[in-house]
Protein backbone atom coordinates (compact mmCIF):
# COMPACT_ATOMS: atom_id res chain seq x y z
CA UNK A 1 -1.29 8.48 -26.43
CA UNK A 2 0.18 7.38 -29.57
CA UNK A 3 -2.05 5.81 -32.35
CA UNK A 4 0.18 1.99 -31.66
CA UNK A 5 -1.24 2.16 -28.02
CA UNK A 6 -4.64 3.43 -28.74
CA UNK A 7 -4.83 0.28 -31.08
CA UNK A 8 -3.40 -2.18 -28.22
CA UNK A 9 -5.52 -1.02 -25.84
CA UNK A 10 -8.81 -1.36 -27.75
CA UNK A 11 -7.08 -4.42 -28.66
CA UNK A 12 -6.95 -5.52 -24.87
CA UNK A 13 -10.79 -4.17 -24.03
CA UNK A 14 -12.47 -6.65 -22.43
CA UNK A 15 -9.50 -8.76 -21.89
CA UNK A 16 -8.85 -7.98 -18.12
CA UNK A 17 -5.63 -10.21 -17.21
CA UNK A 18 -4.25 -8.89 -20.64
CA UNK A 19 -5.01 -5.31 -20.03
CA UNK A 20 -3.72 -5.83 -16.75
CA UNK A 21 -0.53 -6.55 -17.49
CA UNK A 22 -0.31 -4.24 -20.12
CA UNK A 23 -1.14 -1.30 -17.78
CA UNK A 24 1.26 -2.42 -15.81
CA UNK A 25 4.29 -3.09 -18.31
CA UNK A 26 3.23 0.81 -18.45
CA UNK A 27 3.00 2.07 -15.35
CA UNK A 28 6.78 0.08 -14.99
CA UNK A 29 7.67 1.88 -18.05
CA UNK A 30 6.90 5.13 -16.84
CA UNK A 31 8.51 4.54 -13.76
CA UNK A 32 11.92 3.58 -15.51
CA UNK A 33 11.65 6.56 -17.54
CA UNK A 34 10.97 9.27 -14.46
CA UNK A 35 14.13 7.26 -12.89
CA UNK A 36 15.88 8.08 -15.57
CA UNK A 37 15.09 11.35 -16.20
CA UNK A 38 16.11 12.41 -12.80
CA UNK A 39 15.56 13.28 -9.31
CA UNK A 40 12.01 11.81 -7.73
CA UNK A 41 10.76 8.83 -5.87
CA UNK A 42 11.53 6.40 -8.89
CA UNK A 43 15.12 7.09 -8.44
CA UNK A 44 15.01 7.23 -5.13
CA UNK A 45 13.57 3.78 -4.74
CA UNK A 46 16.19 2.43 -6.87
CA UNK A 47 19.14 3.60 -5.03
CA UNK A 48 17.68 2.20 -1.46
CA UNK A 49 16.95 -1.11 -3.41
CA UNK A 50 20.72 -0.99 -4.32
CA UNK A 51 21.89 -0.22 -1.24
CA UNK A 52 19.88 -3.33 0.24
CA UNK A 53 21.38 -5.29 -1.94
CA UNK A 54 25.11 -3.89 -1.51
CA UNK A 55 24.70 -4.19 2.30
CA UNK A 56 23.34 -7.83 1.44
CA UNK A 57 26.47 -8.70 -0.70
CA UNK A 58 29.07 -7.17 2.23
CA UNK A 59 27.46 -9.08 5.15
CA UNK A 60 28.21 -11.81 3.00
CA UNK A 61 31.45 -11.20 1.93
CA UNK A 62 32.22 -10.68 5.77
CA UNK A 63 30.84 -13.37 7.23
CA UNK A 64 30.53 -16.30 4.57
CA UNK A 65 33.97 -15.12 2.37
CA UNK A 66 36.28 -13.61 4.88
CA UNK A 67 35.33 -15.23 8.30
CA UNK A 68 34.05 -18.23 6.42
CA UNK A 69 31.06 -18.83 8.75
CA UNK A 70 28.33 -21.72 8.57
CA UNK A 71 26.13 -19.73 9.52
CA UNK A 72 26.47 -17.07 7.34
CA UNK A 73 23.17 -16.56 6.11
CA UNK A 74 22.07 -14.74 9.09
CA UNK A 75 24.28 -11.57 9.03
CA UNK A 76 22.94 -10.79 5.14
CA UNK A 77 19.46 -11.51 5.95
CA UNK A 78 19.39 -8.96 8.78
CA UNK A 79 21.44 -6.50 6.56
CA UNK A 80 19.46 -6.31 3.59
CA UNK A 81 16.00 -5.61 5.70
CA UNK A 82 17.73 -3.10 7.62
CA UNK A 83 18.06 -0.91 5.07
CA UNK A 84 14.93 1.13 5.80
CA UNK A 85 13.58 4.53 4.51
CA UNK A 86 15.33 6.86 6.91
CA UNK A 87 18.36 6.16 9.31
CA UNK A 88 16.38 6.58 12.05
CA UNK A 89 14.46 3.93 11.60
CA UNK A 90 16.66 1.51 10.65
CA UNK A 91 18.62 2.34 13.92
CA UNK A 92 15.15 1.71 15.71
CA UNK A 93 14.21 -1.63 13.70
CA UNK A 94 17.77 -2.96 14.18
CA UNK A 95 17.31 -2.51 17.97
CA UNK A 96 13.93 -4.46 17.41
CA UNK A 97 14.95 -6.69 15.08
CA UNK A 98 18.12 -7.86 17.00
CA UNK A 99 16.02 -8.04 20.27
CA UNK A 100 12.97 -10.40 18.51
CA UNK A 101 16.34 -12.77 16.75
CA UNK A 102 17.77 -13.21 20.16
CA UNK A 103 14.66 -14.36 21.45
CA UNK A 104 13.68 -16.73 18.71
CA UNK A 105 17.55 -18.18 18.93
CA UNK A 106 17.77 -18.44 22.04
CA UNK A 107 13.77 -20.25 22.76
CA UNK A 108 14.67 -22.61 19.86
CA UNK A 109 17.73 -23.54 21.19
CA UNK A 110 16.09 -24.14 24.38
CA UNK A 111 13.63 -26.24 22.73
CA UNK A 112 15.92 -28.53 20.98
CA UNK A 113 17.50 -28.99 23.99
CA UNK A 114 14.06 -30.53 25.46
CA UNK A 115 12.54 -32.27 22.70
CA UNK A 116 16.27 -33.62 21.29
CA UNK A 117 14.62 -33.26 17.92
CA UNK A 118 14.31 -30.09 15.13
CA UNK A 119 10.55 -31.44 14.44
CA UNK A 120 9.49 -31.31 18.27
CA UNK A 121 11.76 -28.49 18.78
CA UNK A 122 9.54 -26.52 16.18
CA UNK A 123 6.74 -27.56 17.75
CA UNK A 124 7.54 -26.75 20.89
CA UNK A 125 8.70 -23.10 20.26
CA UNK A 126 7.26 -21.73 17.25
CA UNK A 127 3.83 -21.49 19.17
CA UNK A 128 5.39 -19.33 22.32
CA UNK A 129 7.44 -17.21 19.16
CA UNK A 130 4.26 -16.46 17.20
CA UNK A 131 2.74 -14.66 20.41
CA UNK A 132 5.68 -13.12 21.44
CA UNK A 133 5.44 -11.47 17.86
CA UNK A 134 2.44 -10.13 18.93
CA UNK A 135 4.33 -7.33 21.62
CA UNK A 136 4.30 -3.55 20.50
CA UNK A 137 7.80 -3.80 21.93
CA UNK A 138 9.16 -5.72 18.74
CA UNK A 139 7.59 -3.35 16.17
CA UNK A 140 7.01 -4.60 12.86
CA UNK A 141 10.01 -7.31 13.66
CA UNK A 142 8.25 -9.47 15.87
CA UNK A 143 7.57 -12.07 13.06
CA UNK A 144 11.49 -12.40 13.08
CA UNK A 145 11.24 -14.27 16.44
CA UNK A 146 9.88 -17.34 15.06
CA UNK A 147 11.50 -17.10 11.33
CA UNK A 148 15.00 -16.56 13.41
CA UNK A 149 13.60 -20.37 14.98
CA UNK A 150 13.09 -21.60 12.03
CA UNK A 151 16.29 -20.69 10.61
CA UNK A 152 18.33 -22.12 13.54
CA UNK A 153 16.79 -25.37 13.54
CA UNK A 154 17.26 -25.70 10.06
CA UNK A 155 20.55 -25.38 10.22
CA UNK A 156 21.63 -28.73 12.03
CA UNK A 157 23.80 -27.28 14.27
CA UNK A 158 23.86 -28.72 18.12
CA UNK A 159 22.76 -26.82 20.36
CA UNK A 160 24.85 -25.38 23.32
CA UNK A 161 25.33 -21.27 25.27
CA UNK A 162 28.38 -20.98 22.25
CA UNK A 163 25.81 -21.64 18.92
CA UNK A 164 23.26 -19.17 20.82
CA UNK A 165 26.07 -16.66 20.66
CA UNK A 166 27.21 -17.00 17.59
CA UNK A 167 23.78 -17.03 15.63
CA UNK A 168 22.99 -13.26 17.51
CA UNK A 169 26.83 -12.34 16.58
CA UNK A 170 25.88 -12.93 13.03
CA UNK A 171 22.77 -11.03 13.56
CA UNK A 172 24.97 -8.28 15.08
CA UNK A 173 27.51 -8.16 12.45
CA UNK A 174 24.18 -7.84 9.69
CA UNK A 175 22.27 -4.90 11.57
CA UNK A 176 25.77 -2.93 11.73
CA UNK A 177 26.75 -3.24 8.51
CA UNK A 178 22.93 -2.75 7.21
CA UNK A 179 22.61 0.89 9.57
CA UNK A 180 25.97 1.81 8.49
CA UNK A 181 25.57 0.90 4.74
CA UNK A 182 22.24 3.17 5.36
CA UNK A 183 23.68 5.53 7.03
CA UNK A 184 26.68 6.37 5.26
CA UNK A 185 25.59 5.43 1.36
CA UNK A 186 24.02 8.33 0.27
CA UNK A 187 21.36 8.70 3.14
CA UNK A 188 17.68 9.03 2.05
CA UNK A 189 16.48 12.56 2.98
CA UNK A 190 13.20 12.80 2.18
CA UNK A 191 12.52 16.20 1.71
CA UNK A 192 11.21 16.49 -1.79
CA UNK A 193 8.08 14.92 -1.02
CA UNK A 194 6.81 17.65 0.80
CA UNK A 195 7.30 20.33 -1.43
CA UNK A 196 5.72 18.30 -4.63
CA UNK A 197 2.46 17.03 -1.84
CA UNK A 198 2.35 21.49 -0.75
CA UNK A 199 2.56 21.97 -4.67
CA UNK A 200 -0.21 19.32 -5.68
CA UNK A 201 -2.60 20.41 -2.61
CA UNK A 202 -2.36 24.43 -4.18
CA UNK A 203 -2.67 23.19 -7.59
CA UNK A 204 -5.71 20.87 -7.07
CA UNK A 205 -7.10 23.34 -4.78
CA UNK A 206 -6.82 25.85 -7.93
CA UNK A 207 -8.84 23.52 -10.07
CA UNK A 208 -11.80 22.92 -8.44
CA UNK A 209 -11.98 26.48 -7.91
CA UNK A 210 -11.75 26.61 -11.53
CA UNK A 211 -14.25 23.57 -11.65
CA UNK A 212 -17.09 25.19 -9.14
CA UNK A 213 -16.74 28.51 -11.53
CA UNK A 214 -17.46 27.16 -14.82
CA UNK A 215 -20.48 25.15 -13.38
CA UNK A 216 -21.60 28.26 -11.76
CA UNK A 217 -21.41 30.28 -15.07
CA UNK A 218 -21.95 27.71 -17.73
CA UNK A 219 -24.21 25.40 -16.75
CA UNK A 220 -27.53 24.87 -14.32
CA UNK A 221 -25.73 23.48 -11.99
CA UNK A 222 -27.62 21.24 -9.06
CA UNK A 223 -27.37 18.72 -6.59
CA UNK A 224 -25.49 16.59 -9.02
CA UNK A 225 -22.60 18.88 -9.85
CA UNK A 226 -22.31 20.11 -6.33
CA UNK A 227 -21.89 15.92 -5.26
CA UNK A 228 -18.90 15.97 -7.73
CA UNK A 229 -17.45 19.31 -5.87
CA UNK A 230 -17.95 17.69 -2.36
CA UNK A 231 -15.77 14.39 -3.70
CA UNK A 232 -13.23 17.15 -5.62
CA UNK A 233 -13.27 18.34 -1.58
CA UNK A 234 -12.42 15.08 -0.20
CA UNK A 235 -9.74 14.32 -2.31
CA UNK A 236 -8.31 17.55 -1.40
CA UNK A 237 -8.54 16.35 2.17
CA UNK A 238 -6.90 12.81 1.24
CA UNK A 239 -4.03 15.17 -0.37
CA UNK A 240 -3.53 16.94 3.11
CA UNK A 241 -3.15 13.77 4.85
CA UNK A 242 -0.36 12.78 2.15
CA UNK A 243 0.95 16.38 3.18
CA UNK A 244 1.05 15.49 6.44
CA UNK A 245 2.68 12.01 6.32
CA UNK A 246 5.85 13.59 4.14
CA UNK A 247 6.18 16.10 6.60
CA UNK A 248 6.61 13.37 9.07
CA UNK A 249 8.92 11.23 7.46
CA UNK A 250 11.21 14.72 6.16
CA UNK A 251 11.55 15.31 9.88
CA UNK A 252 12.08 11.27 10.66
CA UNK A 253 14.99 11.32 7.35
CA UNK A 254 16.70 14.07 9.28
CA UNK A 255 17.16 12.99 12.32
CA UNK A 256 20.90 10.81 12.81
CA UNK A 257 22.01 11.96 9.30
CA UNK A 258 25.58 13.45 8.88
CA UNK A 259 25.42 17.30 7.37
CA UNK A 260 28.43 16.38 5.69
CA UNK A 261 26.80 13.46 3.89
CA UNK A 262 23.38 15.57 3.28
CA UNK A 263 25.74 18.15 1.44
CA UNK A 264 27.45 15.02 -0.74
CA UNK A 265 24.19 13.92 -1.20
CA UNK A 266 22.31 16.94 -2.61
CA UNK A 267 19.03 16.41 -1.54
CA UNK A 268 16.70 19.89 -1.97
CA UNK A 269 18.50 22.56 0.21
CA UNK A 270 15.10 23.44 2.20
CA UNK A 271 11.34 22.58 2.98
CA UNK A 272 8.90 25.04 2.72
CA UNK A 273 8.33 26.58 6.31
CA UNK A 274 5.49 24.73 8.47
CA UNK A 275 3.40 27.25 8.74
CA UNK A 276 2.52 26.87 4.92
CA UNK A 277 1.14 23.49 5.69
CA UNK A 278 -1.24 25.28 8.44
CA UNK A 279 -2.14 27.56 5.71
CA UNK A 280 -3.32 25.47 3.26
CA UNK A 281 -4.89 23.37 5.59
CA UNK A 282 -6.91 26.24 6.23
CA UNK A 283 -7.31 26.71 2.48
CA UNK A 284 -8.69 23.11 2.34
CA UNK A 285 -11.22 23.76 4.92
CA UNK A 286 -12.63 27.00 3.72
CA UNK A 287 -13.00 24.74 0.47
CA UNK A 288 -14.61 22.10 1.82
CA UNK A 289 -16.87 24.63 3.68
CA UNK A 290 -17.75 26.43 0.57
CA UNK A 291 -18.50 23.78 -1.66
CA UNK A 292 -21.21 22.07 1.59
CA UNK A 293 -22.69 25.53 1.35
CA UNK A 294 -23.31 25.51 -2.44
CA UNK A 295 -24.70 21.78 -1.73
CA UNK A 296 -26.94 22.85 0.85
CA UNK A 297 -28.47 25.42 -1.41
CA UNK A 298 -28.75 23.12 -4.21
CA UNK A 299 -31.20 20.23 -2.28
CA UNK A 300 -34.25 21.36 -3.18
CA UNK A 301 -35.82 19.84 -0.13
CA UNK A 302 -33.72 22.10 2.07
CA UNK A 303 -35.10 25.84 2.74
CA UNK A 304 -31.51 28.43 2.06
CA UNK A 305 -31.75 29.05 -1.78
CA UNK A 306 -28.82 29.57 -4.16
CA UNK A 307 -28.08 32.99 -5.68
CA UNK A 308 -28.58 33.82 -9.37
CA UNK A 309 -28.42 36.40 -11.79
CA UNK A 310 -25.42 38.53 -12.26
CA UNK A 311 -24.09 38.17 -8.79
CA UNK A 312 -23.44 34.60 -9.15
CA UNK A 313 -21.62 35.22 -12.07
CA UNK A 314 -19.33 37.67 -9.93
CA UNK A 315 -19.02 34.95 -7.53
CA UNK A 316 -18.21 33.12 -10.22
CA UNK A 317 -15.87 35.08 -11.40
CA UNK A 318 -14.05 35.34 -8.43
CA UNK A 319 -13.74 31.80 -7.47
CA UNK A 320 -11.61 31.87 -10.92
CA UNK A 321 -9.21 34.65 -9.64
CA UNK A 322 -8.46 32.94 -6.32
CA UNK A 323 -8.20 30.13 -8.72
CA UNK A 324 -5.48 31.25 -10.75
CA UNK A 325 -3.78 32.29 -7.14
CA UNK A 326 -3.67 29.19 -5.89
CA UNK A 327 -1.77 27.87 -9.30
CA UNK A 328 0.45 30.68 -9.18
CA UNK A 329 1.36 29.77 -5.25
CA UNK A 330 1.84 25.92 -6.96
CA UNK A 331 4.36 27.49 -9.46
CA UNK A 332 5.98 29.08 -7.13
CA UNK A 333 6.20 25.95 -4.88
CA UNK A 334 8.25 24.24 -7.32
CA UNK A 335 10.60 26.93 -8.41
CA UNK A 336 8.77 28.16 -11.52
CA UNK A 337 8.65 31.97 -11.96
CA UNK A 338 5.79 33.30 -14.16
CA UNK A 339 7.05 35.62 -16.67
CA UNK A 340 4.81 38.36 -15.52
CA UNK A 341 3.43 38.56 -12.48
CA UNK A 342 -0.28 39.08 -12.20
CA UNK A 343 -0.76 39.31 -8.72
CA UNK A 344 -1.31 43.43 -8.49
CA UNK A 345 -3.65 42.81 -11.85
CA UNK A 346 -5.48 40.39 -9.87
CA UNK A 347 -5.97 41.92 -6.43
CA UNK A 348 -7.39 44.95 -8.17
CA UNK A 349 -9.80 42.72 -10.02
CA UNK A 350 -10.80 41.12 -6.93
CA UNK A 351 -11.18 44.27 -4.73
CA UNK A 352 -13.69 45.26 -7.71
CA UNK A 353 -15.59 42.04 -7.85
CA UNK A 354 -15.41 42.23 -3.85
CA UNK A 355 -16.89 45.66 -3.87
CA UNK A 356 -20.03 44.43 -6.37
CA UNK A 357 -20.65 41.27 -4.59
CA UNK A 358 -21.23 43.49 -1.51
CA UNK A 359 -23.96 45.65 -3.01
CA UNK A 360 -25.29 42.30 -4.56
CA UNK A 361 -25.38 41.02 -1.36
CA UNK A 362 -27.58 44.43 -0.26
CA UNK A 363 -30.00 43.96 -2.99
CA UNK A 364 -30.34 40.18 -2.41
CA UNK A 365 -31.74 41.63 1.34
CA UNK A 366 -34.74 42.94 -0.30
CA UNK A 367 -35.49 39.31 -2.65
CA UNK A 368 -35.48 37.21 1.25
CA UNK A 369 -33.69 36.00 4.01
CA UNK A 370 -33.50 32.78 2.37
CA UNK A 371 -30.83 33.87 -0.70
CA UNK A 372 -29.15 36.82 1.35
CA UNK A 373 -27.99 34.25 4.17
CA UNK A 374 -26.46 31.59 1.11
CA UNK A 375 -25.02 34.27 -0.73
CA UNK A 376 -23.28 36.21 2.29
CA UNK A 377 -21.91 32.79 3.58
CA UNK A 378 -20.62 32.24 -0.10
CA UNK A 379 -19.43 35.58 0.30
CA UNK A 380 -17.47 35.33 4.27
CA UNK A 381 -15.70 31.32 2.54
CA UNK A 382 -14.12 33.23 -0.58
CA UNK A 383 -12.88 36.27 1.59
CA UNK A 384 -11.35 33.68 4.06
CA UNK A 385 -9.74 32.13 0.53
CA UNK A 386 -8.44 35.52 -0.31
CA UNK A 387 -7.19 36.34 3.07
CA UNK A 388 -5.31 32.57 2.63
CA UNK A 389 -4.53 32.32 -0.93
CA UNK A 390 -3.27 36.11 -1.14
CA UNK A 391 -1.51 36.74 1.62
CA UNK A 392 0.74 40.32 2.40
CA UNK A 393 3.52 40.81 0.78
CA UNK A 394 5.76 40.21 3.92
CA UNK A 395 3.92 37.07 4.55
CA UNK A 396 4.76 35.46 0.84
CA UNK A 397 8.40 34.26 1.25
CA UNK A 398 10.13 33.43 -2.07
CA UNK A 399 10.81 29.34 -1.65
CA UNK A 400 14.61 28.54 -1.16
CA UNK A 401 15.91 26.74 -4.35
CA UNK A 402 14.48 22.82 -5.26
């Protein structure tokens, strides 16, 4: 942080709606700057808002300029929410959406032809269009039932079977030109998010190992410091669910997308495989399962006792290696190549450590039941880690390019 915005911000302490704007003129900031920079979400997001707004400005040009329709305002409307995240699913919310505008046109015209007036009319219909927004059918686009009501009793025209048609033609004409504009305009292919979400999950993974290794050897660590690993766990459980979600929307972005246009549009040329996902789901567990042992053995009111003396530091020790592993698997993730590579060093090291945590584990047999059975479930979490983090050879696949 530069010494100007160290200033501001002390300036802003205790000021919250200040403060909060400010963070927020930076987080904007920083947003504009990754956009510019290059490839990412931030640019991403800009080119879908551009393409709402270009399919916005043709529906219009269409239908208002070219056809010179009254009701014009219809076809952009439904054009510029169309333009969704994936191509599949604005094909699927333009089926919705024209099916929940044909029944709000058509059950308002039907109640202006009853009540003779746009204020009964309204009253009459809006009602029946709220519930029927309510049906899983519509999706999301339900509400559009009763603002398409709104809409065509606002707009003074009689009513009669040729208005009803022409109000859902304009909707037609909006949800083509939206799905095409989609479709066709650089389609979003969301296949980056996966690799940076596989990338994070490694790297985070990699520093509470780190985190739960200094403790162990640096400090006298207890029930407090193994609460902060346990939350360190859940987040790394929060980052698997984000893991999972891009997965679903990479496979969702590919389906009804053009090769062709994925080639013109240069998205990255391949996702890590699935099984990587399973792996360091796995990864995440054994975590999660190692750090609830360590908390176990820290509650003083609970009988297993934590290990000490030199073997913990070779636990220690080792939780740093597979550490270190799990950033090197997050470099490689994202295309970076280490300019040595440490893996041989590393397995060697851990065989060693391995081999002296094992006789540890034989003397510990002697000292009680009660540290023997923490230390050689310590011991069975980090060799499922190793067996994870370090796979074989044949099983560690070089990632295609980003």
């Amino acid at each position: 942080m530069t010494a100007g915005a160290h200033t501001l911000r002390e300036a802003l302490r205790g000021r919250r709606p200040a403060a909060a704007v400010w963070w927020e003129a930076r987080a904007v900031g920083r947003a504009v700057r990754a956009a510019w920079r290059g490839p990412g979400r931030e640019r991403d997001l800009v080119v879908q808002s551009l393409k709402a707004a270009g399919a916005a400005l043709i529906a219009w040009a269409v239908a208002g300029v070219w056809l010179d329709d009254p009701m014009a305002l219809m076809a952009p409307w439904v054009a510029l929410v169309l333009v969704q995240a994936t191509v599949y699913s604005s094909v699927r919310q333009a089926g919705q959406q024209f099916a929940a505008i044909c029944a709000g046109a058509v059950v308002a015209s039907a109640a202006q032809a009853v009540a003779e007036d746009n204020t009964g009319a309204l009253a009459l219909s809006l009602p029946v269009l709220m519930l029927m927004a309510n049906w899983s059918r519509f999706g999301r686009q339900g509400i559009y039932t009763a603002t398409t009501a709104v809409f065509v009793l606002a707009s003074g025209t009689t009513v009669s079977a040729a208005a009803v048609g022409h109000r859902v033609g304009q909707a037609a004409l909006g949800a083509v030109i939206g799905v095409a504009v989609n479709a066709l305009v650089l389609p979003p292919i969301h296949l980056r998010d996966v690799r940076e979400n596989l990338a994070a999950l490694a790297r985070e993974s990699g520093d509470l190992l780190h985190s739960v290794a200094a403790d162990l050897r640096e400090t006298e660590w207890d029930a407090q410091s193994a609460a902060a690993w346990s939350s360190d766990a859940a987040r790394l459980q929060r980052r698997l669910e984000a893991l999972e979600s891009a997965r679903s929307w990479s496979r969702e972005s590919l389906r009804l997308t053009s090769r062709t246009l994925r080639r013109l549009h240069r998205p990255p040329t391949a996702l890590p495989p699935e099984d990587e996902d399973q792996r360091w789901s796995r990864v995440t567990g054994n975590i999660t399962a190692l750090t609830r042992t360590l908390a176990v053995a820290a509650d003083e009111n609970r009988t297993p006792a934590p290990p000490e003396g030199p073997v913990l530091d070779l636990y220690a020790r080792l939780l740093r290696l597979l550490g270190d592993a799990c950033h090197a698997e997050a470099s490689r993730l994202v295309g970076v190549r280490p300019e040595t590579d440490p893996q041989a060093a590393t397995e060697v090291t851990m065989e060693e450590l391995h081999r002296r945590l094992q006789e540890g584990l034989r003397e510990h047999a002697g000292q009680g039941a009660a540290r023997t059975a923490v230390l050689g479930t310590l011991l069975l979490q980090a060799e499922n880690l190793w067996a994870e983090i370090v796979p074989e050879p044949a099983a560690s696949a070089e990632p295609d390019g980003q």
